[in-house]
Protein backbone atom coordinates (compact mmCIF):
# COMPACT_ATOMS: atom_id res chain seq x y z
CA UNK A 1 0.00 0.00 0.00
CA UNK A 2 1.25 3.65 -0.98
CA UNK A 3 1.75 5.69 2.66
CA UNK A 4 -0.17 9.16 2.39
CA UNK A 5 0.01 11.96 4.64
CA UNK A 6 -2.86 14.18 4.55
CA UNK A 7 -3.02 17.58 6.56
CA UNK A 8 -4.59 20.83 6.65
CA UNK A 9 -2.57 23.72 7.27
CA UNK A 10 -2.87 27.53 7.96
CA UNK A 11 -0.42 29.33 5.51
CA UNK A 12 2.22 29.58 8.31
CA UNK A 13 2.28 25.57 8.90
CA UNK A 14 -0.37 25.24 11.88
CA UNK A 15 -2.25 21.93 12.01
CA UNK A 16 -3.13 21.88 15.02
CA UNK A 17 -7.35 22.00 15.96
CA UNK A 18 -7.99 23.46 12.14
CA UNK A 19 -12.41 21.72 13.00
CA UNK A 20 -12.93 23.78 15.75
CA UNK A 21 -11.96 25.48 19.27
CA UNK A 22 -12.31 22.18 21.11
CA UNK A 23 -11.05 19.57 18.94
CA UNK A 24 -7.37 20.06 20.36
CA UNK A 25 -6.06 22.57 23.35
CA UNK A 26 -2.96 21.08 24.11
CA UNK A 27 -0.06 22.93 24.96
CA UNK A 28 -2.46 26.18 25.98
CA UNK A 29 -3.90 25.83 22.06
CA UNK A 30 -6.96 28.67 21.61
CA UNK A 31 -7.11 29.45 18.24
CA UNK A 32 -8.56 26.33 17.22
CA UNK A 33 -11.13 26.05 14.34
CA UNK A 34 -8.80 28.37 11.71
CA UNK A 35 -10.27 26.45 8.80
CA UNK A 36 -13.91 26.00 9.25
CA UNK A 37 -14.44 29.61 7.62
CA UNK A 38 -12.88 28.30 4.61
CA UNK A 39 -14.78 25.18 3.57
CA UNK A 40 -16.98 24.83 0.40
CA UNK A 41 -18.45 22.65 -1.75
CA UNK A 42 -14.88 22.14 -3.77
CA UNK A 43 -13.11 21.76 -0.91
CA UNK A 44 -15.33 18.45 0.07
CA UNK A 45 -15.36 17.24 -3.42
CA UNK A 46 -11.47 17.57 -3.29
CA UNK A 47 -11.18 16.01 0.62
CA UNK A 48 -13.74 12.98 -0.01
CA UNK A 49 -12.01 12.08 -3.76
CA UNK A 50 -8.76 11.64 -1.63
CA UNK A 51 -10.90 9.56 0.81
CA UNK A 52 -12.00 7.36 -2.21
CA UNK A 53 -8.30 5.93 -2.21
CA UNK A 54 -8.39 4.88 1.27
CA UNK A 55 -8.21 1.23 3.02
CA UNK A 56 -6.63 1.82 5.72
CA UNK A 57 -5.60 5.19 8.51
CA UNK A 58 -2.68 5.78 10.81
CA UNK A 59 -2.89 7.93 13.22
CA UNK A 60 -0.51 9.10 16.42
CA UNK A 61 -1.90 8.88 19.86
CA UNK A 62 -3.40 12.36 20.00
CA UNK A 63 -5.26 12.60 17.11
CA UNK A 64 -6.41 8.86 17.21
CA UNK A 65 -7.80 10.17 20.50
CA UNK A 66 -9.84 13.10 19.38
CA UNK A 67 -11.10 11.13 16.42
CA UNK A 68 -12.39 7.80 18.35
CA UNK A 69 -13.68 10.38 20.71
CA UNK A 70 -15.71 12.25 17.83
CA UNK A 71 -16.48 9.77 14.98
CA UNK A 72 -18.38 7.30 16.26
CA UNK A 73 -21.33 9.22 17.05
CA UNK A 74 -21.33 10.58 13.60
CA UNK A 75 -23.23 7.22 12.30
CA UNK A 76 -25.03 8.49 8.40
CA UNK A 77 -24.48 5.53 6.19
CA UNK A 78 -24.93 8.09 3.84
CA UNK A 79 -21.80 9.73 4.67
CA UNK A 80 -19.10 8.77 2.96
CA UNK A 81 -16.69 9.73 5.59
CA UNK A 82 -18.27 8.60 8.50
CA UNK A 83 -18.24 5.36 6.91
CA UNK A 84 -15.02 5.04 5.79
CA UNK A 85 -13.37 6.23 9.18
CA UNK A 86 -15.82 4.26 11.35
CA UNK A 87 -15.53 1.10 9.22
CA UNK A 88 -12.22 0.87 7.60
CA UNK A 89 -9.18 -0.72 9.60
CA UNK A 90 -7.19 2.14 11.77
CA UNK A 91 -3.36 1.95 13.27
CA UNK A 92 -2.49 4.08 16.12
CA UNK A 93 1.16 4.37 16.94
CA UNK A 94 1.88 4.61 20.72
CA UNK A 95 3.79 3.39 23.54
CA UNK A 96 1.25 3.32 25.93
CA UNK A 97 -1.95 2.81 24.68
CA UNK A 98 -2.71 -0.76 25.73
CA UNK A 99 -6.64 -0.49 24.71
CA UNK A 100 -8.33 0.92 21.50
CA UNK A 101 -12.02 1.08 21.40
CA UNK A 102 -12.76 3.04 18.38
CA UNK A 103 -12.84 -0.60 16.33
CA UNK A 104 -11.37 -1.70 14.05
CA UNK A 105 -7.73 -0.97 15.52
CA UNK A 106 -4.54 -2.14 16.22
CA UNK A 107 -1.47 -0.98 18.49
CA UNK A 108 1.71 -0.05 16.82
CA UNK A 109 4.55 -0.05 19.68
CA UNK A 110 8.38 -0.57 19.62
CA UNK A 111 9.13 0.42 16.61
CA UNK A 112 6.86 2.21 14.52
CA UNK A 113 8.84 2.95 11.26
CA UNK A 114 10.06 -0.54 10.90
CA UNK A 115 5.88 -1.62 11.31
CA UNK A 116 4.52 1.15 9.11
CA UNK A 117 7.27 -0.36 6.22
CA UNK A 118 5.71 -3.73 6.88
CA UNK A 119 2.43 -2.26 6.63
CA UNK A 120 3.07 -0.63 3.69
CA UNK A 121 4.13 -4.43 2.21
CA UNK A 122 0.62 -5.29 2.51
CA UNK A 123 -2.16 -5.61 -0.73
CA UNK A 124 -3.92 -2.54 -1.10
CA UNK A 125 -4.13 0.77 -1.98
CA UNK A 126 -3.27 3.67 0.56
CA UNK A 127 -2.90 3.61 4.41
CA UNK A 128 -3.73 7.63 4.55
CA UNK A 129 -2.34 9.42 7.69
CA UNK A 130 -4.64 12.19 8.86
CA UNK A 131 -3.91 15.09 11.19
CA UNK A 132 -1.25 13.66 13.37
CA UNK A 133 1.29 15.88 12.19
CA UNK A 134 3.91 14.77 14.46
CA UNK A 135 3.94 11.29 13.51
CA UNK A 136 3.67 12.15 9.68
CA UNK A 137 6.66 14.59 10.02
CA UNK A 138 8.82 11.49 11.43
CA UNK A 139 7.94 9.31 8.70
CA UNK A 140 8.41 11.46 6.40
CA UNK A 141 11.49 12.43 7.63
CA UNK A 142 12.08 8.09 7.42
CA UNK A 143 11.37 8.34 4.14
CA UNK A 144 8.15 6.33 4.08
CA UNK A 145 5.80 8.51 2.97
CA UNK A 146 5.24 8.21 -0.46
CA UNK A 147 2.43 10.92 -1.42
CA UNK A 148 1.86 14.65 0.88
CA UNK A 149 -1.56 16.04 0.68
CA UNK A 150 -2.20 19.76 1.86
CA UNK A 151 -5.31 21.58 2.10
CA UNK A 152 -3.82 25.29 3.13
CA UNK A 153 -5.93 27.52 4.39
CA UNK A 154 -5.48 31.71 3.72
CA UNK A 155 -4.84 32.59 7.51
CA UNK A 156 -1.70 33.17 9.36
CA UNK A 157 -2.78 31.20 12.95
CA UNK A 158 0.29 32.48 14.92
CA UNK A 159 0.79 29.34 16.90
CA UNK A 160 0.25 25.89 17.81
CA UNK A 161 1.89 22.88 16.57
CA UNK A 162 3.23 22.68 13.27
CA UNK A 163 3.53 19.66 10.63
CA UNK A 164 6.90 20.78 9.07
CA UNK A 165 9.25 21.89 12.91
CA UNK A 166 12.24 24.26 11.87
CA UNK A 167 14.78 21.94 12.66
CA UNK A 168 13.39 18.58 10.41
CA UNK A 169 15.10 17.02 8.26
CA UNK A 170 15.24 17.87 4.09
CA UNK A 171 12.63 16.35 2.16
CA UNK A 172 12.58 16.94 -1.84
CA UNK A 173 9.08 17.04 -3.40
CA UNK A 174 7.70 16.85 -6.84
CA UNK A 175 4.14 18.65 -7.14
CA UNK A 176 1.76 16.40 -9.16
CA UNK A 177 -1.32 18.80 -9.27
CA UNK A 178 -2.57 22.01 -7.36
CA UNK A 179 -6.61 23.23 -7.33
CA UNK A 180 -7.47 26.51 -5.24
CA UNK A 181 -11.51 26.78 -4.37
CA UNK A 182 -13.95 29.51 -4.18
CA UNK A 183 -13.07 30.49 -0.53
CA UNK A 184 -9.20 30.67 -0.83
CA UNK A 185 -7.99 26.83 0.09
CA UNK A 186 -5.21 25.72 -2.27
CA UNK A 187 -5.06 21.75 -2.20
CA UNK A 188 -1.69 20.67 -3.66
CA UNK A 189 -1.07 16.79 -4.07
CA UNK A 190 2.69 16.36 -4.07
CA UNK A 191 4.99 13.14 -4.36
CA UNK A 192 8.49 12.52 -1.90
CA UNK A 193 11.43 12.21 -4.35
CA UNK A 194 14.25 11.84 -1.31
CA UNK A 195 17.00 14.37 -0.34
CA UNK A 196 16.03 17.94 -2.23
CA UNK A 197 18.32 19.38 -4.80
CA UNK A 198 20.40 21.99 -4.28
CA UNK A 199 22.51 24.68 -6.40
CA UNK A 200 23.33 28.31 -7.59
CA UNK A 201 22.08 31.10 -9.35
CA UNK A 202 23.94 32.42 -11.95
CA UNK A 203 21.60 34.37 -13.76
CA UNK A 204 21.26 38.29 -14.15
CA UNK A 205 19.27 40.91 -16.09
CA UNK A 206 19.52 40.15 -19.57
CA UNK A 207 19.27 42.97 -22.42
């Protein structure tokens, strides 16, 4: 299966709480709920086409947390999303979760790349990892993600936890399409390539 990280950001790299003011306060968080004013029709054509390639999540601790806390009450067979998130099988990485409720789930402990590469091994098509920004940023920065999937948002959100931190590692990307929508998201679909490319500019104005 193809590893996909999926995220929405604020322009400045914020995904923390983007639903609403409650979905995530750690660390003092209060500006939750910076993309809601954002979201139109495109943007859920867009964010349910890239759930149509699903069969199975990964989420970190946190965000598993917030979602099994949230999803199963949202029961509409006739949502797609629902269904798919309530139904489909879900991996949570953490070293000390010994339960998971929100079924059907399993544990990944010890070591987490090494499982998400056997994972990955598996028949299928994409294990898609949503929010969980901290756990996508280290396997990126592992080199298992194949595809990165941002929905960015037009607002500058100040603080709160970031997907890409300042001091990660390089990671070289190859943009395979880009769509904006009515209210101002810009969803860009990109595939890893490894280590970036670097060089020099020799150019200059030109008669």
């Amino acid at each position: 299966m193809k590893l996909v990280l999926q995220e929405f950001l604020s322009l400045d790299g914020v995904a923390q709480g983007p639903g609403s003011p409650e979905e995530d306060t750690s660390d003092g968080f209060t500006r939750g709920g910076w993309l809601v004013p954002h979201l139109d029709d495109a943007f859920m054509r867009i964010a349910t086409g890239w759930l149509g390639e699903v069969d199975a999540f990964l989420f970190g601790r946190r965000t598993y947390d917030n979602f099994a806390r949230d999803w199963p009450a949202m029961d509409d067979p006739d949502d797609p999303v629902a269904t798919r998130l309530n139904g489909l099988p879900k991996y949570v990485a953490s070293h000390s979760l010994t339960e998971a409720g929100w079924a059907p789930t399993t544990i990944l402990a010890g070591d987490v790349p090494a499982q998400v590469a056997e994972l990955k091994r598996r028949p299928g098509r994409e294990v898609q990892i949503h929010g969980s920004a901290r756990l996508g940023a280290s396997l990126l920065a592992a080199g298992l993600v194949d595809e990165v999937r941002l929905m960015i948002a037009p607002v500058v959100v100040g603080s709160g936890r970031r997907l890409f931190p300042h001091d990660g590692p390089p990671t070289g990307l190859r943009l395979l399409s880009s769509e904006t929508t009515p209210n101002g998201v810009t969803a860009q679909v990109y595939e890893t390539t490894g280590q970036p490319l670097y060089g020099t500019y020799e150019g200059g104005a030109r008669s």
